[in-house]
N, C-alpha and C. Protein backbone atom coordinates (compact mmCIF):
# COMPACT_ATOMS: atom_id res chain seq x y z
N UNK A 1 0.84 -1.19 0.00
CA UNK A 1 0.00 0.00 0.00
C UNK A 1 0.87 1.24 0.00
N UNK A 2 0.38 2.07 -0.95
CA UNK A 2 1.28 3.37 -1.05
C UNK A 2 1.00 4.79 0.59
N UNK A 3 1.62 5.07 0.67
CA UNK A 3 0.95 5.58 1.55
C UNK A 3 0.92 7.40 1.19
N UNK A 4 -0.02 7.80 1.46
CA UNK A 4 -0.88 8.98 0.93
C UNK A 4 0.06 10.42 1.64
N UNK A 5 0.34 11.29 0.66
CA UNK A 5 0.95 12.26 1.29
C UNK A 5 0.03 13.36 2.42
N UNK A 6 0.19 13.70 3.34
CA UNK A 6 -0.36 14.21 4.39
C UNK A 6 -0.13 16.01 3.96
N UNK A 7 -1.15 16.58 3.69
CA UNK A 7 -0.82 18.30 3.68
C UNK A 7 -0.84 19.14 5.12
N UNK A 8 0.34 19.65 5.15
CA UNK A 8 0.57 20.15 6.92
C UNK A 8 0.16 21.34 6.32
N UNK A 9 -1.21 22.48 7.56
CA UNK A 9 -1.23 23.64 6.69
C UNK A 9 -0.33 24.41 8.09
N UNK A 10 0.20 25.20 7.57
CA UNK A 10 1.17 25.91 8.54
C UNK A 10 0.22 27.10 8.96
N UNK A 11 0.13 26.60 10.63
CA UNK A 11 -0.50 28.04 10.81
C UNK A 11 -0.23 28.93 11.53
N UNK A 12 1.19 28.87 11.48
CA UNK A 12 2.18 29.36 12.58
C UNK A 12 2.21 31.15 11.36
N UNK A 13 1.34 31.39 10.12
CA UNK A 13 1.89 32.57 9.58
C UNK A 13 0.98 33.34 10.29
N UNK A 14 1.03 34.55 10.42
CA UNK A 14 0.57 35.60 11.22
C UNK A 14 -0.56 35.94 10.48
N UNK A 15 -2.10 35.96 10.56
CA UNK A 15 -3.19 36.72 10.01
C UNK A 15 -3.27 38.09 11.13
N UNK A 16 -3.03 39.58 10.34
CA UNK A 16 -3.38 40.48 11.15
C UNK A 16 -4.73 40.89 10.40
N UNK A 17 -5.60 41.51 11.31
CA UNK A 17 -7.13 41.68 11.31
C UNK A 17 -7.44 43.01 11.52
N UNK A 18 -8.53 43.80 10.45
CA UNK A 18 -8.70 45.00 10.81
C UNK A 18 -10.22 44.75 11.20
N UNK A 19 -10.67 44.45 12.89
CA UNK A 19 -11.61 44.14 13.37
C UNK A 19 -12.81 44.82 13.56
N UNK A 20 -12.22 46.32 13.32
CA UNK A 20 -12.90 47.51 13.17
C UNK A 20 -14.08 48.08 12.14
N UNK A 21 -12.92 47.44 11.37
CA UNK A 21 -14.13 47.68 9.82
C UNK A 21 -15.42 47.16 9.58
N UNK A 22 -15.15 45.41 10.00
CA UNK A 22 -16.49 44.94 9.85
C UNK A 22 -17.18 45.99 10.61
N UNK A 23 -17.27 46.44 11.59
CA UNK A 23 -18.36 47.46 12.58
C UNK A 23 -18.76 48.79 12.31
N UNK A 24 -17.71 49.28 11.60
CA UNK A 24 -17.75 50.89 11.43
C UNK A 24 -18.63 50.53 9.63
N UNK A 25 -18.12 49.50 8.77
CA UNK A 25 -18.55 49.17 7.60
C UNK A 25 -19.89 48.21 7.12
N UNK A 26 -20.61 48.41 6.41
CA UNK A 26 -21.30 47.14 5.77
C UNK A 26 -20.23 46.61 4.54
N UNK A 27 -19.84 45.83 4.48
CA UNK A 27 -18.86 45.14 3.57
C UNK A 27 -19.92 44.20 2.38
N UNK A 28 -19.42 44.65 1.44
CA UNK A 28 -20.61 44.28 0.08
C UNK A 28 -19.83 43.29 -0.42
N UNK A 29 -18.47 43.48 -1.63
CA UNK A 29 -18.08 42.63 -1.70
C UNK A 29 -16.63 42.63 -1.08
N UNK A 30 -15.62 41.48 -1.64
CA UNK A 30 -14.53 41.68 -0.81
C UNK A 30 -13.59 41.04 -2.06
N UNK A 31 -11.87 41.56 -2.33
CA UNK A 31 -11.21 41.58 -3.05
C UNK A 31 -9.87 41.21 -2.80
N UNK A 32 -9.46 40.18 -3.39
CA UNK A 32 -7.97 39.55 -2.72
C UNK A 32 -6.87 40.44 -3.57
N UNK A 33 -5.51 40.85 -3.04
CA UNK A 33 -5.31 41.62 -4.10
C UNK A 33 -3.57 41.34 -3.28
N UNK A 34 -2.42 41.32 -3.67
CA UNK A 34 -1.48 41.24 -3.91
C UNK A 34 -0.48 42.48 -2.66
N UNK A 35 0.74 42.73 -2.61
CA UNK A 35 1.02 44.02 -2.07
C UNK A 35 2.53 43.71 -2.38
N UNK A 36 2.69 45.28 -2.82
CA UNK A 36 4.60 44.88 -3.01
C UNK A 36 5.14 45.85 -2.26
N UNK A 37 6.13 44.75 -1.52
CA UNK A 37 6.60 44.62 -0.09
C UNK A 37 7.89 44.83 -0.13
N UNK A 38 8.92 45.63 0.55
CA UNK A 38 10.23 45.52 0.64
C UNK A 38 10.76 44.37 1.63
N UNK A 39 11.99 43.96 1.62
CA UNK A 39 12.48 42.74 2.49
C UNK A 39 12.31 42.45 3.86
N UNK A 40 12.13 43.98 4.37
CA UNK A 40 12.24 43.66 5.97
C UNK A 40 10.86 44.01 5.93
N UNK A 41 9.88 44.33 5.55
CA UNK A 41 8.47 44.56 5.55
C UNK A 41 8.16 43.22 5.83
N UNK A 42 8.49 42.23 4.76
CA UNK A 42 7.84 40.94 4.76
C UNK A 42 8.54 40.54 6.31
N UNK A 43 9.30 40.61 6.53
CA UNK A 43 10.37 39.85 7.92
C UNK A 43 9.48 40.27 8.75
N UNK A 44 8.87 41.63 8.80
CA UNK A 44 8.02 41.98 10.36
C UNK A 44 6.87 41.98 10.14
N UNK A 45 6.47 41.53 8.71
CA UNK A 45 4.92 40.53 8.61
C UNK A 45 4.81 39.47 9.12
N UNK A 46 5.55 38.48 8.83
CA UNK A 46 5.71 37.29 9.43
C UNK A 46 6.15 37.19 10.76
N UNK A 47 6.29 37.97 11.17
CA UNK A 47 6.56 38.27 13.09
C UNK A 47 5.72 38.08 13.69
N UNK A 48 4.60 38.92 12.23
CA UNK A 48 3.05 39.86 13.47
C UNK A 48 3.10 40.90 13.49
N UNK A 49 4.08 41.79 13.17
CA UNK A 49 4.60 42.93 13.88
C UNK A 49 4.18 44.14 12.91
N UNK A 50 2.56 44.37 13.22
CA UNK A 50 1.52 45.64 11.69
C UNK A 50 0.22 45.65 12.10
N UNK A 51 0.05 46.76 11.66
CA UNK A 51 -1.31 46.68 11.90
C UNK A 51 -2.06 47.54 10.38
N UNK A 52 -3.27 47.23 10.82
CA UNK A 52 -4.36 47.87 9.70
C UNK A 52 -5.48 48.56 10.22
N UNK A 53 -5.67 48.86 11.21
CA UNK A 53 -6.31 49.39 12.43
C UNK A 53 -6.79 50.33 11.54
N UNK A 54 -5.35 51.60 10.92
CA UNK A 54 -5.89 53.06 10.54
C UNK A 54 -6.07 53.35 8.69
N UNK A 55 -5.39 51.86 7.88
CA UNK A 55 -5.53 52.31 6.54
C UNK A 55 -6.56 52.04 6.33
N UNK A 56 -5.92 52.81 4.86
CA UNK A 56 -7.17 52.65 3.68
C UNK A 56 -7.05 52.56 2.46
N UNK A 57 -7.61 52.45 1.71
CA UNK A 57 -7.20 52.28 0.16
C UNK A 57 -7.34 52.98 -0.59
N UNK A 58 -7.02 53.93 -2.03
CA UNK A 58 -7.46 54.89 -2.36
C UNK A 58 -6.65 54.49 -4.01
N UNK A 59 -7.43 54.97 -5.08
CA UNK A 59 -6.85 55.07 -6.19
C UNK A 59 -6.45 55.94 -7.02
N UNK A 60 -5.35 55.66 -7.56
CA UNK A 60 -4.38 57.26 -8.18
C UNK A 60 -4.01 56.75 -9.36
N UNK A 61 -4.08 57.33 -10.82
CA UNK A 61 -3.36 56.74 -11.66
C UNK A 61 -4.02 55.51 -12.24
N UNK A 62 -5.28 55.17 -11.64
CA UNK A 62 -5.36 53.69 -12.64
C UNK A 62 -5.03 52.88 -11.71
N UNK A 63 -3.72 52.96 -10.22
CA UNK A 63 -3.41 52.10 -9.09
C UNK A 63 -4.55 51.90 -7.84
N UNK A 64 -4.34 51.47 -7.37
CA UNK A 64 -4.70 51.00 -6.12
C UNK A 64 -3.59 50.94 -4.65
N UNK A 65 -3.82 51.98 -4.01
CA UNK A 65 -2.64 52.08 -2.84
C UNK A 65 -3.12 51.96 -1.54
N UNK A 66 -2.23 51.37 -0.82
CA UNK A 66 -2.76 51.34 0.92
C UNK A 66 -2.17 52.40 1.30
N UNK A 67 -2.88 53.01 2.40
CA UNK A 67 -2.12 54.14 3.22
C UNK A 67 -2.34 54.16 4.61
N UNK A 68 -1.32 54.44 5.31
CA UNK A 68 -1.49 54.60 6.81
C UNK A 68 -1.65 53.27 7.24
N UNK A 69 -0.79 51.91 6.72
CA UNK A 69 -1.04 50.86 7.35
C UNK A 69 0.58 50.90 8.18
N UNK A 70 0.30 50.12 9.30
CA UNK A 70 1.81 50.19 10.31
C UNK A 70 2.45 48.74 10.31
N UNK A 71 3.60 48.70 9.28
CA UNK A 71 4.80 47.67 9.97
C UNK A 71 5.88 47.93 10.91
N UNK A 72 6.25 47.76 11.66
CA UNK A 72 7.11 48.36 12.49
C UNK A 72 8.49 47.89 11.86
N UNK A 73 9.27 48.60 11.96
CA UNK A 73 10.64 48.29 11.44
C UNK A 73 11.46 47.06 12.13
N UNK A 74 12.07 46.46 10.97
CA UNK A 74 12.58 45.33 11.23
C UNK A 74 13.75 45.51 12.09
N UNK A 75 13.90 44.55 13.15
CA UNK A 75 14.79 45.27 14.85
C UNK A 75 16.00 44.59 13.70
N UNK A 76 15.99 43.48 13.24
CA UNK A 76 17.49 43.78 12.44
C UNK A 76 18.19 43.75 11.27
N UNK A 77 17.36 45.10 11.06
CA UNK A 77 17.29 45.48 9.77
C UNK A 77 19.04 46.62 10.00
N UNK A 78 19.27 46.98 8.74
CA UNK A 78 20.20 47.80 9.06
C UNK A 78 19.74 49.62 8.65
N UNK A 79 20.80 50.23 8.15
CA UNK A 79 20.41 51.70 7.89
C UNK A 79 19.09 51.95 6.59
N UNK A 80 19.17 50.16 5.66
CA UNK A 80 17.70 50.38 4.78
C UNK A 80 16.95 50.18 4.99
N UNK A 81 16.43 50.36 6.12
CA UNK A 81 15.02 49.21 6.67
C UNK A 81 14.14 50.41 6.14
N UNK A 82 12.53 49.82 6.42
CA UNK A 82 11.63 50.44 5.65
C UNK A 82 10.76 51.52 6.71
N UNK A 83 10.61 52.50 5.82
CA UNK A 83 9.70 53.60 6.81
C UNK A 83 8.05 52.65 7.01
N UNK A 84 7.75 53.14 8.54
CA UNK A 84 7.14 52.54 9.09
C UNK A 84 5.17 52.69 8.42
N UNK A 85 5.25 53.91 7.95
CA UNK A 85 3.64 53.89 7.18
C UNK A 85 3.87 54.27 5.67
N UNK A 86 4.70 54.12 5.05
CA UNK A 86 4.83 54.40 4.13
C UNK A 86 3.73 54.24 3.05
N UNK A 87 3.21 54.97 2.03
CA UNK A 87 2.59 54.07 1.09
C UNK A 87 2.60 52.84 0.20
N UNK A 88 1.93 51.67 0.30
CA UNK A 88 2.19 50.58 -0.63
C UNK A 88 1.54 50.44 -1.70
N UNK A 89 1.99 50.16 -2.88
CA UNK A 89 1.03 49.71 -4.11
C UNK A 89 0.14 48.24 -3.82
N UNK A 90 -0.75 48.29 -4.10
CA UNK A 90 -1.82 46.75 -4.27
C UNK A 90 -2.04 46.00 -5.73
N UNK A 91 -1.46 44.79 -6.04
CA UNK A 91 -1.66 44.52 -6.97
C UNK A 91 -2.88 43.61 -7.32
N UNK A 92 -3.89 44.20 -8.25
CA UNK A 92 -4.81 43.20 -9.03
C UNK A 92 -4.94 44.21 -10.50
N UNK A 93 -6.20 43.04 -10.97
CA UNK A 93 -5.94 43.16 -12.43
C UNK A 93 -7.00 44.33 -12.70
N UNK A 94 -6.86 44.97 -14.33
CA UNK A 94 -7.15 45.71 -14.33
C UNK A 94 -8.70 46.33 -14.91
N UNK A 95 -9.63 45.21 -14.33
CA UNK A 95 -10.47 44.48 -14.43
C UNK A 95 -11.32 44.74 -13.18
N UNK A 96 -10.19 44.44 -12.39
CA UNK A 96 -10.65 44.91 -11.17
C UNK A 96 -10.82 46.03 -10.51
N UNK A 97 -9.73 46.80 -10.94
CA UNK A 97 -9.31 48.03 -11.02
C UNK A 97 -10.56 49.10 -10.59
N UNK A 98 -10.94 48.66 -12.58
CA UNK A 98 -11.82 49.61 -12.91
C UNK A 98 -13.19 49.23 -12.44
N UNK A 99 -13.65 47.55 -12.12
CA UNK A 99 -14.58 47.50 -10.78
C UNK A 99 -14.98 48.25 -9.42
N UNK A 100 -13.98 48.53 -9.06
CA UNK A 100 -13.75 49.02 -7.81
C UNK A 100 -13.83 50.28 -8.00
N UNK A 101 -13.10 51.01 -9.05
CA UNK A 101 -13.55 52.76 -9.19
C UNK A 101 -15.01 53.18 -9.50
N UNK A 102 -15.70 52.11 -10.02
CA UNK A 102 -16.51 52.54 -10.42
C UNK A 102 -18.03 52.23 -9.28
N UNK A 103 -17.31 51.44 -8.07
CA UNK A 103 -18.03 51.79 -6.88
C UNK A 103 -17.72 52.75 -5.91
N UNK A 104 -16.51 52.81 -5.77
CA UNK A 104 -15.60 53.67 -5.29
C UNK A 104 -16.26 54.92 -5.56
N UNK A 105 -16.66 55.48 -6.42
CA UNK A 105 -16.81 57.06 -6.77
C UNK A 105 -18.41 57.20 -6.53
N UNK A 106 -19.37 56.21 -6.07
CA UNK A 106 -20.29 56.26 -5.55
C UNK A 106 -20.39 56.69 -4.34
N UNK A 107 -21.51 57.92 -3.94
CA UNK A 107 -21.14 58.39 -2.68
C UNK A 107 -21.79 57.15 -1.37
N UNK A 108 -20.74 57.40 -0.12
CA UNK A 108 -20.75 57.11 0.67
C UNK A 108 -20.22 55.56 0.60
N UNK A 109 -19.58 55.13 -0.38
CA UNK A 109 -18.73 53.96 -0.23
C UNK A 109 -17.39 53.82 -0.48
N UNK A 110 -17.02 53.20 0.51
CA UNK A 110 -14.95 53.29 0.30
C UNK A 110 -14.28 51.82 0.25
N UNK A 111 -13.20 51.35 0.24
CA UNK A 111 -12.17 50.29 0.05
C UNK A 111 -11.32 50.32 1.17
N UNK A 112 -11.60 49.47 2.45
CA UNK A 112 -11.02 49.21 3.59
C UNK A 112 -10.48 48.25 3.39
N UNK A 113 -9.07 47.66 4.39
CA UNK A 113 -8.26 46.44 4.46
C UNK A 113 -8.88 45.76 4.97
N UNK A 114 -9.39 44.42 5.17
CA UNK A 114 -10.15 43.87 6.41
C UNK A 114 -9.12 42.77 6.76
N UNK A 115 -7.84 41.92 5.84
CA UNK A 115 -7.46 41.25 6.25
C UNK A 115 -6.01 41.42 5.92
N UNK A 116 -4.87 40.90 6.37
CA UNK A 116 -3.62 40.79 5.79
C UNK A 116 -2.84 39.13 5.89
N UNK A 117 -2.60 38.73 5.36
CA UNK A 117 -2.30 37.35 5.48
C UNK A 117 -1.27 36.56 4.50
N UNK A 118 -0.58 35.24 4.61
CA UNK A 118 -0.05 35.00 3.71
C UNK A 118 -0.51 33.77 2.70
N UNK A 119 -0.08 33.81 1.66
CA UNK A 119 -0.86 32.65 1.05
C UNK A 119 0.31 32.18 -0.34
N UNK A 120 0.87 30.51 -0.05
CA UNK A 120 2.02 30.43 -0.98
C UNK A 120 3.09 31.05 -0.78
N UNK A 121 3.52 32.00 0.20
CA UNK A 121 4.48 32.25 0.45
C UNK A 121 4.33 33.92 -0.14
N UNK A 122 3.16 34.43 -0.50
CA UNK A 122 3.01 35.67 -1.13
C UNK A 122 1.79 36.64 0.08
N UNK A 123 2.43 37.76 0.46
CA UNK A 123 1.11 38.45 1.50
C UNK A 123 0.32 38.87 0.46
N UNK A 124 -1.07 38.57 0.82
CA UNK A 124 -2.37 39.21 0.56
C UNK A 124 -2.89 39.95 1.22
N UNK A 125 -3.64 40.91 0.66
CA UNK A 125 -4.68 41.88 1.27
C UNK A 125 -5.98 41.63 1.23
N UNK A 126 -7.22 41.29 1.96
CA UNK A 126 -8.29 41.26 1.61
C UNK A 126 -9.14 42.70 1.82
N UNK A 127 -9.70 43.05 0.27
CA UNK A 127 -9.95 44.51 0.72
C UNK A 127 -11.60 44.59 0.60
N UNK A 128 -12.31 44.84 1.45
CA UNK A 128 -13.46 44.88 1.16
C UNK A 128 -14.14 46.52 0.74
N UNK A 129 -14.95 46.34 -0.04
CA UNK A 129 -16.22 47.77 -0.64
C UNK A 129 -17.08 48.08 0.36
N UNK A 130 -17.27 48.63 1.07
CA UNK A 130 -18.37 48.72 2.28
C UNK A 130 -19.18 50.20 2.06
N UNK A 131 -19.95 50.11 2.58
CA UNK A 131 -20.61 51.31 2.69
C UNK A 131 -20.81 51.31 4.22
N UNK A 132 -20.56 52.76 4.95
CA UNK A 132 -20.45 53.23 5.94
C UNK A 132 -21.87 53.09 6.80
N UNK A 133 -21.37 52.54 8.22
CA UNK A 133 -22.70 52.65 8.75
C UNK A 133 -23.06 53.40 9.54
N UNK A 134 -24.20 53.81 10.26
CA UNK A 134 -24.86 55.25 11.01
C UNK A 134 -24.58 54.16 12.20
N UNK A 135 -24.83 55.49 13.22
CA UNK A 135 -24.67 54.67 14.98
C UNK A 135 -25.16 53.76 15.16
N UNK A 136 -26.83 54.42 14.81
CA UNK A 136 -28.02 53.31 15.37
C UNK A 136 -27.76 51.55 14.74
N UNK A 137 -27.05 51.84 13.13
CA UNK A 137 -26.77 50.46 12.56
C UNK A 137 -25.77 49.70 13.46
N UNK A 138 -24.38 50.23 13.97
CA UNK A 138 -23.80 49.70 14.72
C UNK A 138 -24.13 49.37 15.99
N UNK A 139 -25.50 50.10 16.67
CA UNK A 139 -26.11 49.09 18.08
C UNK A 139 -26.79 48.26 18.20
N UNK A 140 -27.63 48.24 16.67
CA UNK A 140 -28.50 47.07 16.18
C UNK A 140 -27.14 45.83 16.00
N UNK A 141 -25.89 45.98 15.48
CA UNK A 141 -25.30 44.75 15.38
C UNK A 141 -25.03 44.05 16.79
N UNK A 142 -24.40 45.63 17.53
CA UNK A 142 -24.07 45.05 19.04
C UNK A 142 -25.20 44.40 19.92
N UNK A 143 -26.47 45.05 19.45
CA UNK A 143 -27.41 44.34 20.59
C UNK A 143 -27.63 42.96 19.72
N UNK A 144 -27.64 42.54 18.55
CA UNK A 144 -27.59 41.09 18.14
C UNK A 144 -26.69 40.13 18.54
N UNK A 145 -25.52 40.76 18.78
CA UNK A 145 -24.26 39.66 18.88
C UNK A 145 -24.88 39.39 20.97
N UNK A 146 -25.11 40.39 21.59
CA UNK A 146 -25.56 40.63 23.08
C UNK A 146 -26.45 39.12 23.01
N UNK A 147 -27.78 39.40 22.24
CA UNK A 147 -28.92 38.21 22.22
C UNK A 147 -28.15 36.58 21.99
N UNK A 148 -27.44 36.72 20.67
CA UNK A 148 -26.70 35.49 20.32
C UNK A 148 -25.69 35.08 21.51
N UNK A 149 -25.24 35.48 21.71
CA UNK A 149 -24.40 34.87 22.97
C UNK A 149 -25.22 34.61 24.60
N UNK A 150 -26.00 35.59 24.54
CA UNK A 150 -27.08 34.64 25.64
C UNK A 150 -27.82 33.50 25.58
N UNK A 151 -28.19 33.23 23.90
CA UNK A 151 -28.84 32.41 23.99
C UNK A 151 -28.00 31.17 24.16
N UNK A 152 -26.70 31.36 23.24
CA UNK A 152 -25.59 29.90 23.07
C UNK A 152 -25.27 29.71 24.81
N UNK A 153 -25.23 30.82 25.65
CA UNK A 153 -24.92 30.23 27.24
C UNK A 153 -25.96 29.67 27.61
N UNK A 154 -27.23 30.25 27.40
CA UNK A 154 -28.87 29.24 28.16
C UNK A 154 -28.75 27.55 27.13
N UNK A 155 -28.46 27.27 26.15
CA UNK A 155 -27.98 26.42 25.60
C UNK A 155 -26.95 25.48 26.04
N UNK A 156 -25.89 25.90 26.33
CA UNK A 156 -24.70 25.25 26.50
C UNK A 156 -24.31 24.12 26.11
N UNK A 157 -24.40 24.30 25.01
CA UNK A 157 -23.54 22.87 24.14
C UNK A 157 -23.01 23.45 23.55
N UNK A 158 -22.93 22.60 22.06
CA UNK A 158 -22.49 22.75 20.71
C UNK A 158 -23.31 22.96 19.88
N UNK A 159 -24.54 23.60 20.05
CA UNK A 159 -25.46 23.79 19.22
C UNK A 159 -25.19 25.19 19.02
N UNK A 160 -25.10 25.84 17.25
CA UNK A 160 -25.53 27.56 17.69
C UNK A 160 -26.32 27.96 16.60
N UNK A 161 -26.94 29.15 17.06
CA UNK A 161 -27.87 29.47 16.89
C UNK A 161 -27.96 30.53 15.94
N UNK A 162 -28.91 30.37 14.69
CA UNK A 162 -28.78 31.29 13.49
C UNK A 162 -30.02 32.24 14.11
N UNK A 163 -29.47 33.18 13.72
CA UNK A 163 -30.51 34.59 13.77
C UNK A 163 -30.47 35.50 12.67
């Protein structure tokens, strides 16, 4: 008997999360898209060491750029290491591009990071289209998630509960 190769998924790579967005955003669709990275960028991706807390995405030129996202500089990096918010280019096609501008320039919707991650050995961005939500929308989510978690404790199993 041959014996079957086993796929190890490594999950030791760092997913950083912009947890914010889902809440502040309604997220419509969502867009995987590429990012070109200098050397020690990637080194203090794979640390963990970034956040996406404050970017955003914006298009110039036909591009697609992140801004105001934070890697912290690589501790041993030397005198080239990379400025810490610098702007990055996002790569997808141009297909997509012009998808996205052409929601993009609709009022009251923008292009937030929601995810950063690696995949193949290449970081991705997951960028979602959202349209912005009012207060009252964000206490209607909070008082849902409030209900759902009371009910899964009066429950207490493994059962959960769609609402």
């Amino acid at each position: 008997m041959a014996a079957k190769k086993e796929k190890k998924k490594n999950n030791s790579q760092p997913k950083i999360e912009n947890r914010k967005a889902r809440h502040d955003f309604f997220v419509d669709e969502t867009y995987e898209a590429g990012i070109a990275l200098k050397g020690t960028e990637v080194k203090s991706l794979r640390a963990g060491k970034a956040s996406l807390n404050e970017a955003f995405a914006f298009i110039l030129d036909g591009e697609i750029w992140l801004k105001n996202m934070y890697i912290k500089k690589y501790e041993h990096g030397s005198r080239y290491n990379h400025d810490e918010r610098r702007d990055r280019k996002l790569l997808l096609k141009k297909r997509e591009i012009r998808e996205i501008d052409k929601h993009i320039n609709q009022k009251g919707n923008a292009l937030v990071p929601l995810k950063m991650y690696f995949k193949r050995g290449y970081a991705k961005v997951l960028l979602g289209l959202g349209r912005g939500k009012k207060q009252y929308d964000k206490r209607d989510d909070i008082k849902e998630k409030d209900v759902k978690r009371e009910l899964e404790r009066k429950i207490k199993g493994n059962y959960s509960v769609n609402l």
